[in-house]
C-alpha atoms as a PDB file:
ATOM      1  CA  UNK A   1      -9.993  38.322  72.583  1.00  0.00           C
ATOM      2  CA  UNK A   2      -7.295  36.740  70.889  1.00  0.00           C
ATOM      3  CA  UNK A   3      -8.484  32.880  69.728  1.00  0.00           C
ATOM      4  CA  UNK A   4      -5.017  32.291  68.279  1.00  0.00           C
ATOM      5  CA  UNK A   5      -2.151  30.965  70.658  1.00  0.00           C
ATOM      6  CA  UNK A   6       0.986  32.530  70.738  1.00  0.00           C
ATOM      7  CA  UNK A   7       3.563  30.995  68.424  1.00  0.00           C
ATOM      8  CA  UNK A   8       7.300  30.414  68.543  1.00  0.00           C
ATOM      9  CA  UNK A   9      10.040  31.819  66.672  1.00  0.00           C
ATOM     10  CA  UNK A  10      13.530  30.644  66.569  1.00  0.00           C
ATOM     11  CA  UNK A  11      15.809  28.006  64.664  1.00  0.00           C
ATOM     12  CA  UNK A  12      16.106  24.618  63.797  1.00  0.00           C
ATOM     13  CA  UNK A  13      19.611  23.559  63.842  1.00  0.00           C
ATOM     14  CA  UNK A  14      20.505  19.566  62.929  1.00  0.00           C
ATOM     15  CA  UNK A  15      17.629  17.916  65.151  1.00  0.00           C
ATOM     16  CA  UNK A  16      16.994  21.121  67.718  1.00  0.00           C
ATOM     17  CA  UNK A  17      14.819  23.733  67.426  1.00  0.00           C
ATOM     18  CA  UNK A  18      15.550  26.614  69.266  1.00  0.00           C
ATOM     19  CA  UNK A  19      12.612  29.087  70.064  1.00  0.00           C
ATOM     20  CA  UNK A  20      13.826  32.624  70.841  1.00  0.00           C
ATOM     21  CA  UNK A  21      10.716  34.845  70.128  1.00  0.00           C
ATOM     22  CA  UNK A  22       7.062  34.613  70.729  1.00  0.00           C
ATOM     23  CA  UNK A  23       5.393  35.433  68.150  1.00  0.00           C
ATOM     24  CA  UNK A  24       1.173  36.443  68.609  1.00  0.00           C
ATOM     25  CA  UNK A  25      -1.447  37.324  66.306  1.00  0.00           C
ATOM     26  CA  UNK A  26      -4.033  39.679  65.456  1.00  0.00           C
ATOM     27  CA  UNK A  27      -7.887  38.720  65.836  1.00  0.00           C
ATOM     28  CA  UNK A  28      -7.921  37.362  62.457  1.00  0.00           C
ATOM     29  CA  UNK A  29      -4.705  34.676  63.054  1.00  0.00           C
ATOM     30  CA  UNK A  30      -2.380  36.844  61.650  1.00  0.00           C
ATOM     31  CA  UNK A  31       0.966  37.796  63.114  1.00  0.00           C
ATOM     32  CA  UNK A  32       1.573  40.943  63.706  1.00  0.00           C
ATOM     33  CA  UNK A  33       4.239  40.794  66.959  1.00  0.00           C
ATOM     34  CA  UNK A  34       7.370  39.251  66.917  1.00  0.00           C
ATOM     35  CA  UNK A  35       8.670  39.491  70.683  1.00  0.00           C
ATOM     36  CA  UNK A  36      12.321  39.128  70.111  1.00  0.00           C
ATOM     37  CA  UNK A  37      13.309  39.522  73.768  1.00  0.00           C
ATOM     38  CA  UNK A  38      15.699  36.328  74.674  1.00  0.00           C
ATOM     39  CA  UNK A  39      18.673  37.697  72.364  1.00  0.00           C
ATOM     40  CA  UNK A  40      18.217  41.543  72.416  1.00  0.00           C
ATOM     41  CA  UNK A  41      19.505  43.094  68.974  1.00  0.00           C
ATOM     42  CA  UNK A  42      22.556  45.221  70.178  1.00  0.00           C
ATOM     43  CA  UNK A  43      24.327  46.097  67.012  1.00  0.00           C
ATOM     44  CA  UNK A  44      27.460  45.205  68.867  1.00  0.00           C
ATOM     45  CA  UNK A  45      29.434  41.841  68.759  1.00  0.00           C
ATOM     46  CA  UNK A  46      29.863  41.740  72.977  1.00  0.00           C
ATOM     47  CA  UNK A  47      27.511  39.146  74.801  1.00  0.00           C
ATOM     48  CA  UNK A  48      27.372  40.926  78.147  1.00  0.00           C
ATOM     49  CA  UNK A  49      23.918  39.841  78.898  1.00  0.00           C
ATOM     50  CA  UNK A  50      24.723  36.300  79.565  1.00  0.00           C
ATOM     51  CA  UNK A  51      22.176  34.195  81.359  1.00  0.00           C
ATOM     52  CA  UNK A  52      24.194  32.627  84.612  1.00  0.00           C
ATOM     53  CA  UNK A  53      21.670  30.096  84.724  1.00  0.00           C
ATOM     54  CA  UNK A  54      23.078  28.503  81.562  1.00  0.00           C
ATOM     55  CA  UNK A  55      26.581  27.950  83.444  1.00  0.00           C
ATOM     56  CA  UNK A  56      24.429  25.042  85.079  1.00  0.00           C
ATOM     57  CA  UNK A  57      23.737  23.281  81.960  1.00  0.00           C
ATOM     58  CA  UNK A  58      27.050  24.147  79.941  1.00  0.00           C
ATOM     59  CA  UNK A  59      29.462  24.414  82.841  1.00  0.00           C
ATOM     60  CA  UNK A  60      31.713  27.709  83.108  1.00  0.00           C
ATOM     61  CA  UNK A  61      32.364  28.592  79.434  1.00  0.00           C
ATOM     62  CA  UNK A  62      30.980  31.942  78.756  1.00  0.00           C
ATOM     63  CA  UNK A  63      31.721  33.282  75.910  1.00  0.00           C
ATOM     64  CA  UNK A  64      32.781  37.164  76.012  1.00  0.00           C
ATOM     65  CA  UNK A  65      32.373  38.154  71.359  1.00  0.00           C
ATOM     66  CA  UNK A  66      29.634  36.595  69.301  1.00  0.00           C
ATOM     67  CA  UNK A  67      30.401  35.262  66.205  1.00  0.00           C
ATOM     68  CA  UNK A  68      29.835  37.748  63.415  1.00  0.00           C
ATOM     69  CA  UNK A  69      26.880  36.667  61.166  1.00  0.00           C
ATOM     70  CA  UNK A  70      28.288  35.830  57.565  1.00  0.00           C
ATOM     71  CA  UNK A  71      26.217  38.667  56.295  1.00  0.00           C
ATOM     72  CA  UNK A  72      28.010  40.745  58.505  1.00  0.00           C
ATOM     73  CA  UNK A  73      26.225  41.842  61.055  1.00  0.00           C
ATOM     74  CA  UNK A  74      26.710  41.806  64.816  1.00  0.00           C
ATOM     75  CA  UNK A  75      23.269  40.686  66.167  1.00  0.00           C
ATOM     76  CA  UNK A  76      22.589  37.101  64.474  1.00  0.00           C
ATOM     77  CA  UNK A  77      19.492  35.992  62.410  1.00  0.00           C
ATOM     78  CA  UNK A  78      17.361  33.805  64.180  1.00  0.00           C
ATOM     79  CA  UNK A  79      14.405  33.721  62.662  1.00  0.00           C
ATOM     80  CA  UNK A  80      14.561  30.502  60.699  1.00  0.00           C
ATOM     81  CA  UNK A  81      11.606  29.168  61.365  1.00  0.00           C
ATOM     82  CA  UNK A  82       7.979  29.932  62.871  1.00  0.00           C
ATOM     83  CA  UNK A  83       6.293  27.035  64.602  1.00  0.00           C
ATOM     84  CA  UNK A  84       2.648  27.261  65.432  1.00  0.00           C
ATOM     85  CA  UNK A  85      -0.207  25.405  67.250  1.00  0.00           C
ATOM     86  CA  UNK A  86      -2.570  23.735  65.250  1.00  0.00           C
ATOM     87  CA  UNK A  87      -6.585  24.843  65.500  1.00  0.00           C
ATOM     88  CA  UNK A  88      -7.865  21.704  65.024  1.00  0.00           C
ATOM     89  CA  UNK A  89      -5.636  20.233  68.081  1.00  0.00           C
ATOM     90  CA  UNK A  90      -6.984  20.039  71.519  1.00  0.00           C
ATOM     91  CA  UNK A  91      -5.118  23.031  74.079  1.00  0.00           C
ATOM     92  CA  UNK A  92      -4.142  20.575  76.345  1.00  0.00           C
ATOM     93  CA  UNK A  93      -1.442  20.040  73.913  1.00  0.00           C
ATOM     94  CA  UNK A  94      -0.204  23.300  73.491  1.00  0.00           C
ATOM     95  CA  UNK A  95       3.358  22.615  76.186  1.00  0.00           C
ATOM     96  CA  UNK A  96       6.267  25.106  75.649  1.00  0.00           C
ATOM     97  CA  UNK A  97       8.809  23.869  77.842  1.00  0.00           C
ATOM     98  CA  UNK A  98      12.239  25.403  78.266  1.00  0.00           C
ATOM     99  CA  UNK A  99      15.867  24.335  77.516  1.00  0.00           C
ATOM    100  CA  UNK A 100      19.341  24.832  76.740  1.00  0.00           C
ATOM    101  CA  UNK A 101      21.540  24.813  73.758  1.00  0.00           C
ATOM    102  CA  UNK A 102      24.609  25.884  71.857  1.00  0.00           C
ATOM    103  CA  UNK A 103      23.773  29.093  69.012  1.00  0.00           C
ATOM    104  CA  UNK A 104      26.568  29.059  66.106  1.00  0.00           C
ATOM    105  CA  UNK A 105      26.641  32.800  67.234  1.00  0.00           C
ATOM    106  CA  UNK A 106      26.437  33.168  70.903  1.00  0.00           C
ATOM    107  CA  UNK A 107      27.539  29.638  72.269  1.00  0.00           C
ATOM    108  CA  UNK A 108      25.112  28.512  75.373  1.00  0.00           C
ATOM    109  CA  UNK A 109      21.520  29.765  74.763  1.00  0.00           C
ATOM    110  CA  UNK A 110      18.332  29.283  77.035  1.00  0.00           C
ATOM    111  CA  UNK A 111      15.546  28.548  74.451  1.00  0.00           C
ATOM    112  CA  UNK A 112      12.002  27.875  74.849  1.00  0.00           C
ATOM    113  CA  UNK A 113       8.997  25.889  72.401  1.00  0.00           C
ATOM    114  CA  UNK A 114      10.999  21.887  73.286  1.00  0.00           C
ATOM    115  CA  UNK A 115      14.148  20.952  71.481  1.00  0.00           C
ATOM    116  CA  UNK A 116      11.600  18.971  69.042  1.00  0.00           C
ATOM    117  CA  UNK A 117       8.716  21.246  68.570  1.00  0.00           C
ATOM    118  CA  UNK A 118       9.126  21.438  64.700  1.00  0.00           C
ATOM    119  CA  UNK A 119       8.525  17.505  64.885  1.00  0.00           C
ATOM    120  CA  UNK A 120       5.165  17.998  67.109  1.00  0.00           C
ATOM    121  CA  UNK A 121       2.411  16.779  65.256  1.00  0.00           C
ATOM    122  CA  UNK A 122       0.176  19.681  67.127  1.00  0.00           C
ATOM    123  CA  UNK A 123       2.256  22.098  65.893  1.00  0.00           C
ATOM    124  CA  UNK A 124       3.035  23.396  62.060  1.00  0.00           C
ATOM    125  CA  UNK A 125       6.175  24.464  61.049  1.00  0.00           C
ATOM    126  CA  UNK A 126       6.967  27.137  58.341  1.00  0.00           C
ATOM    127  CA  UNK A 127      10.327  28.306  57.202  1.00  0.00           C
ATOM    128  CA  UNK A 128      10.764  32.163  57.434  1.00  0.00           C
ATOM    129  CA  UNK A 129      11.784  32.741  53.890  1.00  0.00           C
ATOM    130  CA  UNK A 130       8.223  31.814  52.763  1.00  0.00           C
ATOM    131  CA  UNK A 131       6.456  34.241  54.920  1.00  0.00           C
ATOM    132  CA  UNK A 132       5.354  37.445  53.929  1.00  0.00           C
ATOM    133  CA  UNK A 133       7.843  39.350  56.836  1.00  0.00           C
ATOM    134  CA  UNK A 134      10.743  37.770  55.865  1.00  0.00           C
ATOM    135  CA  UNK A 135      12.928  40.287  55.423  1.00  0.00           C
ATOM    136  CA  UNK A 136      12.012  42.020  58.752  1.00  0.00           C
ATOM    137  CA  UNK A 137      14.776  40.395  60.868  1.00  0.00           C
ATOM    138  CA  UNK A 138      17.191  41.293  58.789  1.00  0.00           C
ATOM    139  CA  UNK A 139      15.973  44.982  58.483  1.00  0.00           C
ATOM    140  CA  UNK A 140      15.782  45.325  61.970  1.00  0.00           C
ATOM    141  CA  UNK A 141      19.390  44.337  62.405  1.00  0.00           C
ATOM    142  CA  UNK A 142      20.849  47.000  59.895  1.00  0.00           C
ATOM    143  CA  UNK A 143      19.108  49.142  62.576  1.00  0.00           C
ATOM    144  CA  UNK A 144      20.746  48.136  65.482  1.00  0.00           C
ATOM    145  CA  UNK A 145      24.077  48.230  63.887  1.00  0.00           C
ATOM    146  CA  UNK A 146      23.713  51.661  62.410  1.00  0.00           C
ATOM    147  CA  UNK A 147      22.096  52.834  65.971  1.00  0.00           C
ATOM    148  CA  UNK A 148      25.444  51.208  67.945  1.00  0.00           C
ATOM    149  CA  UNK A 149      27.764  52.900  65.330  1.00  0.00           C
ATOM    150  CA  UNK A 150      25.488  56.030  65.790  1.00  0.00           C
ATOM    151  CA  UNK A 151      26.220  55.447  70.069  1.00  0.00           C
ATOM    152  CA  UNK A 152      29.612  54.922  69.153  1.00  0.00           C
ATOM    153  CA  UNK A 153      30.226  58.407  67.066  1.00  0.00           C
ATOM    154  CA  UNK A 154      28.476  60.257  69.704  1.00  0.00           C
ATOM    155  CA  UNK A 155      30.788  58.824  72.398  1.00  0.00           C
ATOM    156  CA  UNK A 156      33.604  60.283  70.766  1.00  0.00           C
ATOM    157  CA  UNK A 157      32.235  63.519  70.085  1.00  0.00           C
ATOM    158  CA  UNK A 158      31.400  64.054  73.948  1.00  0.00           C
ATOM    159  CA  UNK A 159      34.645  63.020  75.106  1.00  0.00           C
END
């Protein structure tokens, strides 16, 4: 059994973090899953997954290109922080809740973890760049955008 409760990965941007990937750990507290699933790495620049249930929150704006990361690539970093529950805190105050808010790169984004989780006192907050996987996120999107270019090429070549 795992003794360690999930933990959230996302971004802190001004006052708001954003939590976009659940992170959990091995039997010994360590991480060793990052569950990137609320922005899927596409290696492409199109948003066509949008989430309709942000049109509530943000009204009818949907943007149809993400921004393109300033390290050029497609699929934006997100990983700028990992925020974790405390041991020594009582479970009853482990609460992710769920909300809304504008991403630099895709515009409206559903997030999870509470716009001020990074300010929880039950929680600890570490940036990315000090962890020992830091460069993983950024690995796994040269992937993506050599697999797309990959799709791409073989498109042509069928047609």
């Amino acid at each position: 059994m795992i003794k360690k409760l999930p933990a959230v990965a996302g971004e802190v941007s001004g006052d708001v973090f954003c939590g976009l990937t659940m992170a959990q750990h091995d039997p010994s507290g360590d991480v060793v899953f990052l569950h990137r699933n609320h922005l899927k790495l596409t290696g492409d620049s199109k948003v066509e997954n949008f989430d309709p249930r942000l049109k509530k929150v943000f009204g009818n704006a949907v943007p149809s290109q993400r921004a393109i990361s300033e390290d050029g690539y497609p699929d934006p970093a997100i990983w700028t922080h990992l925020v974790s529950f405390r041991e020594d805190s009582p479970r009853s105050e482990y609460i992710i809740q769920k909300h809304g808010a504008m991403n630099r790169f895709t515009g409206m984004q559903r997030c999870f973890g509470g716009r001020e989780l990074h300010r929880n006192p039950h929680f600890d907050t570490q940036e990315f760049t000090h962890l020992s996987f830091a460069g993983l996120e950024l690995r796994l999107r040269q992937f993506a955008m050599s697999a797309a270019k990959l799709q791409v090429k073989i498109g042509k070549l069928s047609t």
